[in-house]
C-alpha atoms as a PDB file:
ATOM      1  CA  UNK A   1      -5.523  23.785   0.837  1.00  0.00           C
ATOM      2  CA  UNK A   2      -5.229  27.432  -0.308  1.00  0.00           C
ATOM      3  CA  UNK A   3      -1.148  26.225  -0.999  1.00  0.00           C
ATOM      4  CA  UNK A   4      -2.747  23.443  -3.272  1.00  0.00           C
ATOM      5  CA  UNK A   5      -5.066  25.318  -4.940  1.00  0.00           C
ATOM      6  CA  UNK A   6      -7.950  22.982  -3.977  1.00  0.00           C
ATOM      7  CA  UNK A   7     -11.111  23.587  -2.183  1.00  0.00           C
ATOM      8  CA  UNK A   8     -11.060  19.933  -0.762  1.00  0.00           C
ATOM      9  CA  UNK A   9      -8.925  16.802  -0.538  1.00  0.00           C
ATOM     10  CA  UNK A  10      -9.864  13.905  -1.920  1.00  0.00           C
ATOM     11  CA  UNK A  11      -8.240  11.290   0.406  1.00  0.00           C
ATOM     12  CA  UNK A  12      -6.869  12.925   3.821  1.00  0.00           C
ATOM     13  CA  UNK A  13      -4.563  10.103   5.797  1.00  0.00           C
ATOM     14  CA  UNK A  14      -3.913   9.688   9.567  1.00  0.00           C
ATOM     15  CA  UNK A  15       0.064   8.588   9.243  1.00  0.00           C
ATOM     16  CA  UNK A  16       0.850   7.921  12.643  1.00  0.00           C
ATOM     17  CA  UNK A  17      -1.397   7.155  15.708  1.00  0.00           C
ATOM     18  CA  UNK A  18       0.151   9.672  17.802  1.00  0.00           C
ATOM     19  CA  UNK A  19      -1.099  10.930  21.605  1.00  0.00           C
ATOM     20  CA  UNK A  20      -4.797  11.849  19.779  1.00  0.00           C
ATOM     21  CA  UNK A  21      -7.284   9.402  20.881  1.00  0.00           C
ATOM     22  CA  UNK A  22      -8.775   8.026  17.994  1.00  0.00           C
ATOM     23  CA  UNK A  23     -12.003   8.576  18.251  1.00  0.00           C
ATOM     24  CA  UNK A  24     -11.412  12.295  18.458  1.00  0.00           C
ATOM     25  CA  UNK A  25      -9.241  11.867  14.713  1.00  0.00           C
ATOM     26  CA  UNK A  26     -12.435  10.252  13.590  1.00  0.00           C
ATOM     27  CA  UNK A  27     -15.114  12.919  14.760  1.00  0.00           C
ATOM     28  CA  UNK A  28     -12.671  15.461  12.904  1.00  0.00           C
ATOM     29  CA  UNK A  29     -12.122  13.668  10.218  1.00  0.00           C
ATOM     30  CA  UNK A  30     -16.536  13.233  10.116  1.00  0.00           C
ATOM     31  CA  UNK A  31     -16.679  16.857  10.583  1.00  0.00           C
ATOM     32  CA  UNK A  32     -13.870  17.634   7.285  1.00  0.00           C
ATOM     33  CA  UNK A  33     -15.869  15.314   4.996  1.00  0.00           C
ATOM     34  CA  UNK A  34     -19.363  16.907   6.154  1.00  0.00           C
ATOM     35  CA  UNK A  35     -17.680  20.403   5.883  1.00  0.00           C
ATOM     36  CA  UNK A  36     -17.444  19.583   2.562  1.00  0.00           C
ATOM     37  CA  UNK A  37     -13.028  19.940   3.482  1.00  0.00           C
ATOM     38  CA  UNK A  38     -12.114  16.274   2.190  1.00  0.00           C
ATOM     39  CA  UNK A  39     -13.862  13.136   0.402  1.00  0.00           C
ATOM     40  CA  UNK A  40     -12.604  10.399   2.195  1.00  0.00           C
ATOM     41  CA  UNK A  41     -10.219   9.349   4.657  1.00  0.00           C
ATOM     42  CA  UNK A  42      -7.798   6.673   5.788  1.00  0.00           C
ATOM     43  CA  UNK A  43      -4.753   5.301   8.075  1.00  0.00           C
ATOM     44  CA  UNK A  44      -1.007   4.722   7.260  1.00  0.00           C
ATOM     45  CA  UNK A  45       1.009   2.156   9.591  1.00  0.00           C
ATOM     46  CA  UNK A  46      -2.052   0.687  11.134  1.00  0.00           C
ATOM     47  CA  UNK A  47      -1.365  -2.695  12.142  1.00  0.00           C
ATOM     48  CA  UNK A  48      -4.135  -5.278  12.289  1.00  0.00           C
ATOM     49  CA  UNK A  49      -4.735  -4.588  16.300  1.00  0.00           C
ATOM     50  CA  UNK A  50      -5.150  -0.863  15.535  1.00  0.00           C
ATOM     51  CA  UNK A  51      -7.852  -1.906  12.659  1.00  0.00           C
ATOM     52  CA  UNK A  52      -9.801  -3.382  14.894  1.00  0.00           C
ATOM     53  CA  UNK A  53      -9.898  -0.469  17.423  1.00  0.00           C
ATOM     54  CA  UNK A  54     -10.587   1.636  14.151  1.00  0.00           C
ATOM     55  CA  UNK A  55     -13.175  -0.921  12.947  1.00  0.00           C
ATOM     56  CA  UNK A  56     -15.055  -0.311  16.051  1.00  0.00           C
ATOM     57  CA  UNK A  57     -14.940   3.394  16.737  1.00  0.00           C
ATOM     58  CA  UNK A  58     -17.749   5.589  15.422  1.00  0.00           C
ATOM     59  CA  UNK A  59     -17.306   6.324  11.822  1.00  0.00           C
ATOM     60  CA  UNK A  60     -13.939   3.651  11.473  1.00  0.00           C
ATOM     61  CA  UNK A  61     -15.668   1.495   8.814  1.00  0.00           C
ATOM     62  CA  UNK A  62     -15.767   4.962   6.713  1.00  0.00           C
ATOM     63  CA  UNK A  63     -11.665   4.068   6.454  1.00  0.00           C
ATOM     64  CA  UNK A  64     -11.056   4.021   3.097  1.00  0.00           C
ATOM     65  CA  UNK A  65      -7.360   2.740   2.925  1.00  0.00           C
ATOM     66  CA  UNK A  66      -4.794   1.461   5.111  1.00  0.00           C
ATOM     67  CA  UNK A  67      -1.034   2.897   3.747  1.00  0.00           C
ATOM     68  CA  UNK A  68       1.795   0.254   4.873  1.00  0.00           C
ATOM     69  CA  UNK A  69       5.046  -0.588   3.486  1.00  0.00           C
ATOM     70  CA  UNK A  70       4.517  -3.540   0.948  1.00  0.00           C
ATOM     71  CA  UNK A  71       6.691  -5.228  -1.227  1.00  0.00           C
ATOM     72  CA  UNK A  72       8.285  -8.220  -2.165  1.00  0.00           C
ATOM     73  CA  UNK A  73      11.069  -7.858   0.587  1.00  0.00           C
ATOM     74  CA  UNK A  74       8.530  -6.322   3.073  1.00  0.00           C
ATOM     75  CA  UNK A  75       5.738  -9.065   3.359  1.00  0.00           C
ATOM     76  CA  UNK A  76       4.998  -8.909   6.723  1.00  0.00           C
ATOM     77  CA  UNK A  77       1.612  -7.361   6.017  1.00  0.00           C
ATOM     78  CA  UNK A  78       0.468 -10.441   4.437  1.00  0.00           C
ATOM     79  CA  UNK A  79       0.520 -12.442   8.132  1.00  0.00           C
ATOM     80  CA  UNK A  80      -2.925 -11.100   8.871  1.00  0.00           C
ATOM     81  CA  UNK A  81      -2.966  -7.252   7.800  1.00  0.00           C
ATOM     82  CA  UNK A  82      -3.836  -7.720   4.262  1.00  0.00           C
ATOM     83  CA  UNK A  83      -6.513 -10.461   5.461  1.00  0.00           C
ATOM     84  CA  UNK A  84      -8.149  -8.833   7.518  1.00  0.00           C
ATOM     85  CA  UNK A  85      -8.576  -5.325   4.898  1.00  0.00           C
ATOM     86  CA  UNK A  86      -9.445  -7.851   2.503  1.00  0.00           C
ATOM     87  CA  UNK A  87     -12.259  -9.473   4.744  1.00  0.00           C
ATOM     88  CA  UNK A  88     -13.756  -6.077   5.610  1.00  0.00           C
ATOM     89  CA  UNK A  89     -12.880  -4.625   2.196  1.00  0.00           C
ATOM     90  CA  UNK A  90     -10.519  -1.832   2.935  1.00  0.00           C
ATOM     91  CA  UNK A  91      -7.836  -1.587   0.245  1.00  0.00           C
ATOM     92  CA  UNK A  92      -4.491  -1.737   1.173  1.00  0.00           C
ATOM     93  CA  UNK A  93      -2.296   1.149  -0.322  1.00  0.00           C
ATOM     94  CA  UNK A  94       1.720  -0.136  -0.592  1.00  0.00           C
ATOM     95  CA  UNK A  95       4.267   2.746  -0.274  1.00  0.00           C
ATOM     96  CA  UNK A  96       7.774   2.378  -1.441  1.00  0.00           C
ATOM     97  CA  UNK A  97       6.473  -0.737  -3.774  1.00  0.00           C
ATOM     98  CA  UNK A  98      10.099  -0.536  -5.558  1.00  0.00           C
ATOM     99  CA  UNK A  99      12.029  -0.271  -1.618  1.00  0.00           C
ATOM    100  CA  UNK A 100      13.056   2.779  -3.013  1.00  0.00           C
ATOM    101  CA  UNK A 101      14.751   1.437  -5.787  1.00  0.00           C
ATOM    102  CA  UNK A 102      16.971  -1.030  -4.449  1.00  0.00           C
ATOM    103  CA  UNK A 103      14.832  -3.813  -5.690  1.00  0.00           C
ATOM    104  CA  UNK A 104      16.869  -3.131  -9.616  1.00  0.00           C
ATOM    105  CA  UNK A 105      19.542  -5.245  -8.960  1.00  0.00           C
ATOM    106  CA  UNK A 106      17.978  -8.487  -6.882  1.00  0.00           C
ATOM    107  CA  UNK A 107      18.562 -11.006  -9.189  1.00  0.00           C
ATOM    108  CA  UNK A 108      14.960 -12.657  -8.748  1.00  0.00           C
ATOM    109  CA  UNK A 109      13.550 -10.037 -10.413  1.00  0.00           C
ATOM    110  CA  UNK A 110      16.633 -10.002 -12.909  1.00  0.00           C
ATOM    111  CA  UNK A 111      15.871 -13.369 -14.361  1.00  0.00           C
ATOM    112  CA  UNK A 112      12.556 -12.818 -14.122  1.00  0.00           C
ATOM    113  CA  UNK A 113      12.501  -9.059 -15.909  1.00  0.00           C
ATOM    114  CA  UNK A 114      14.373 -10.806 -18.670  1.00  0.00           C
ATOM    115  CA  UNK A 115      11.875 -13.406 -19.550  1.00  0.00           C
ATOM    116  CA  UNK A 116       9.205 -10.791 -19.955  1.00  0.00           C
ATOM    117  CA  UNK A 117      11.244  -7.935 -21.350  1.00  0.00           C
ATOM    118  CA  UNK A 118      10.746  -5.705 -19.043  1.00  0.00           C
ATOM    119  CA  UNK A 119      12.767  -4.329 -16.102  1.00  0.00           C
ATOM    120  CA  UNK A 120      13.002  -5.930 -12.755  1.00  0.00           C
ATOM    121  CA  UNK A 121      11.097  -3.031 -10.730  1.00  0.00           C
ATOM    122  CA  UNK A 122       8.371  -3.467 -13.341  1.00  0.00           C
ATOM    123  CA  UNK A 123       8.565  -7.020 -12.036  1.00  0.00           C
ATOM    124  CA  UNK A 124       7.931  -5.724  -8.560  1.00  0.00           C
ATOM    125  CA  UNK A 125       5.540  -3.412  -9.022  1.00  0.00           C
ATOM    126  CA  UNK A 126       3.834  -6.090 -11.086  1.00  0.00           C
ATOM    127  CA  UNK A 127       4.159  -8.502  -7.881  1.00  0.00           C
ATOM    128  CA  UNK A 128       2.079  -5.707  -5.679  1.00  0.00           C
ATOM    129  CA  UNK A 129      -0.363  -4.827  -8.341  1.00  0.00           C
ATOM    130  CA  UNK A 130      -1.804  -8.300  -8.943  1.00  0.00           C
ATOM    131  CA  UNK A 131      -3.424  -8.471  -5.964  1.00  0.00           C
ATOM    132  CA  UNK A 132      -6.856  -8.114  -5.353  1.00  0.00           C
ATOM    133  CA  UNK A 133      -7.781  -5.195  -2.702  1.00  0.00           C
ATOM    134  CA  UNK A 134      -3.658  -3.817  -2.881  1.00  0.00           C
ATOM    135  CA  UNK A 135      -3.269  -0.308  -4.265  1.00  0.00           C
ATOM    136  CA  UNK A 136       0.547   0.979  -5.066  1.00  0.00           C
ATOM    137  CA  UNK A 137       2.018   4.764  -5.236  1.00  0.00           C
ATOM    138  CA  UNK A 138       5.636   4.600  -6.887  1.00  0.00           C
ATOM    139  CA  UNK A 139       7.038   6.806  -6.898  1.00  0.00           C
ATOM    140  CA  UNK A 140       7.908   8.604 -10.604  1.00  0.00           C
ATOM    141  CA  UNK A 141       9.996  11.751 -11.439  1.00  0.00           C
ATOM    142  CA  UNK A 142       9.221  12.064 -14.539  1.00  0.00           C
ATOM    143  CA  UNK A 143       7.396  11.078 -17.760  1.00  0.00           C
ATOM    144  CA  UNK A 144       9.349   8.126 -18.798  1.00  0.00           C
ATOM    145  CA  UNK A 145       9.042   7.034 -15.172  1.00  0.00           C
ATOM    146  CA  UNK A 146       5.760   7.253 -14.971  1.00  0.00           C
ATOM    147  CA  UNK A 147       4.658   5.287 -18.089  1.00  0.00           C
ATOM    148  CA  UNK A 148       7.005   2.738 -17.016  1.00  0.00           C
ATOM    149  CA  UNK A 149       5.465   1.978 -13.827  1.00  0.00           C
ATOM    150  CA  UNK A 150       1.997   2.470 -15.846  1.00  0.00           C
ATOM    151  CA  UNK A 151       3.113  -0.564 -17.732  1.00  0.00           C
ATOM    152  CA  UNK A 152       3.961  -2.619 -14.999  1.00  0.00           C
ATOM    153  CA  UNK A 153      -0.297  -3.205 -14.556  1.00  0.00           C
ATOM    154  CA  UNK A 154       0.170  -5.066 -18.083  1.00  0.00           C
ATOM    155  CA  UNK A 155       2.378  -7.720 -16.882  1.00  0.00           C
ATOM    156  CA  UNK A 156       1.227 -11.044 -16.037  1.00  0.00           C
ATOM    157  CA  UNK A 157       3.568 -13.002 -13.720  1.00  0.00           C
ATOM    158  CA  UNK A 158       3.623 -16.662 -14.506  1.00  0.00           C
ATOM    159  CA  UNK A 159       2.472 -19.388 -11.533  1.00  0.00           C
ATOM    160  CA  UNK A 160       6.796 -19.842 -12.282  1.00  0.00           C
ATOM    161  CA  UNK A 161       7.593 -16.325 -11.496  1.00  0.00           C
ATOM    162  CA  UNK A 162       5.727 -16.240  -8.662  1.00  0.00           C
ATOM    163  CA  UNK A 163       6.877 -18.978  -6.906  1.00  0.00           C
ATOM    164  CA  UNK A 164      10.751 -18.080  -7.744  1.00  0.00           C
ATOM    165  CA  UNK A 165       9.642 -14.742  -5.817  1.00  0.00           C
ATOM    166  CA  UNK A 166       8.151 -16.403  -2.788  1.00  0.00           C
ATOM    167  CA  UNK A 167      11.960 -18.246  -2.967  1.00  0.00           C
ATOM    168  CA  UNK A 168      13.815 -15.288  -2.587  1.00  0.00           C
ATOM    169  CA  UNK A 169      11.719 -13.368  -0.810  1.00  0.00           C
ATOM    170  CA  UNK A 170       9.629 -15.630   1.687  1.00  0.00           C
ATOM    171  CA  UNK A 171       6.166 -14.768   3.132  1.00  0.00           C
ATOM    172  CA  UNK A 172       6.219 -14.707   6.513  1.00  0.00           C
ATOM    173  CA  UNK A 173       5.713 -17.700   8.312  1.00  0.00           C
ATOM    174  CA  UNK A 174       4.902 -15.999  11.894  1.00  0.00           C
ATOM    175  CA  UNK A 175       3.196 -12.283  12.790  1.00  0.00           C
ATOM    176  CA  UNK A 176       5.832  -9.995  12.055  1.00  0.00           C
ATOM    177  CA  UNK A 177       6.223  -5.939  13.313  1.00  0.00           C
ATOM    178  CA  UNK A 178       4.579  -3.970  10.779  1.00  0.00           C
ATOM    179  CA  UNK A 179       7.801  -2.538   8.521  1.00  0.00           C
ATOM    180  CA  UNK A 180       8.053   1.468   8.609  1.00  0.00           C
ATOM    181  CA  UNK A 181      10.348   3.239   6.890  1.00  0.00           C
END
């Protein structure tokens, strides 16, 4: 924190389960926020299974995200991951939203960025950010980048749109691995 500049964090995440129990990263994590050391904390690349064991450890519910890999090509969260936060209210928080950038050329998102104006990973951010309880960091490097993912929250995707999207990129249709990168 000192390298920061920061006397606290506001979200600390657990990114990988790891040999830890679980219940011992929880009592730490209880004893940062009561130390004053962080505000809130959550989970990356917890499947639904792991949830539930988080759900019902002491001080679990306190999760305040789950961080997966979400975006149009990598839906597999939707199965019963992004249920299942929805149901018990814990936003999900996509990384890599854009897949890093190699969404630009899909041509999906092409025909669809031209109708609106806009560029196709605007369309994809656009895709993530409608959704109710879903929570995106894109990544920006600088200004211009930064207003143009801003602007991506203004666009509406048509009923049309969307259902050209779930054409060329299907949800799943079984439980799928959780995607890491």
């Amino acid at each position: 924190m000192k390298r920061l500049k920061t006397d606290r964090l506001d979200l600390y995440l657990l990114h990988w389960r790891g040999s830890v129990p679980l219940t011992e990263t929880l009592e730490a994590f209880q004893a940062l926020v009561a130390a004053g050391k962080i505000r809130h904390y959550g989970v990356s690349n917890f499947d639904t299974a792991d949830m539930d064991e988080l759900w019902a450890a002491p001080g679990g519910r306190a999760c305040a995200t789950d961080q997966v890999l979400y975006n149009p090509t990598r839906r597999g969260v939707e199965w019963s991951l992004l249920p299942w936060c929805r149901e018990h209210r814990v936003p999900v928080m996509a990384y890599s939203p854009l897949e890093q950038g190699r969404l630009a050329g899909k041509p999906a998102l092409t025909r669809i960025a031209e109708r609106h104006h806009v560029t196709p990973l605007q369309v994809a951010l656009a895709w993530v950010l409608r959704q109710d309880g879903v929570i995106a960091i894109p990544k920006a490097t600088d200004l211009a980048h930064v207003r143009a993912n801003r602007s991506a929250a203004d666009l509406t995707l048509t009923e049309a749109d969307l259902a050209e999207l779930d054409r060329a990129f299907p949800p799943p249709r079984r439980p799928t691995p959780l995607a890491m990168l």
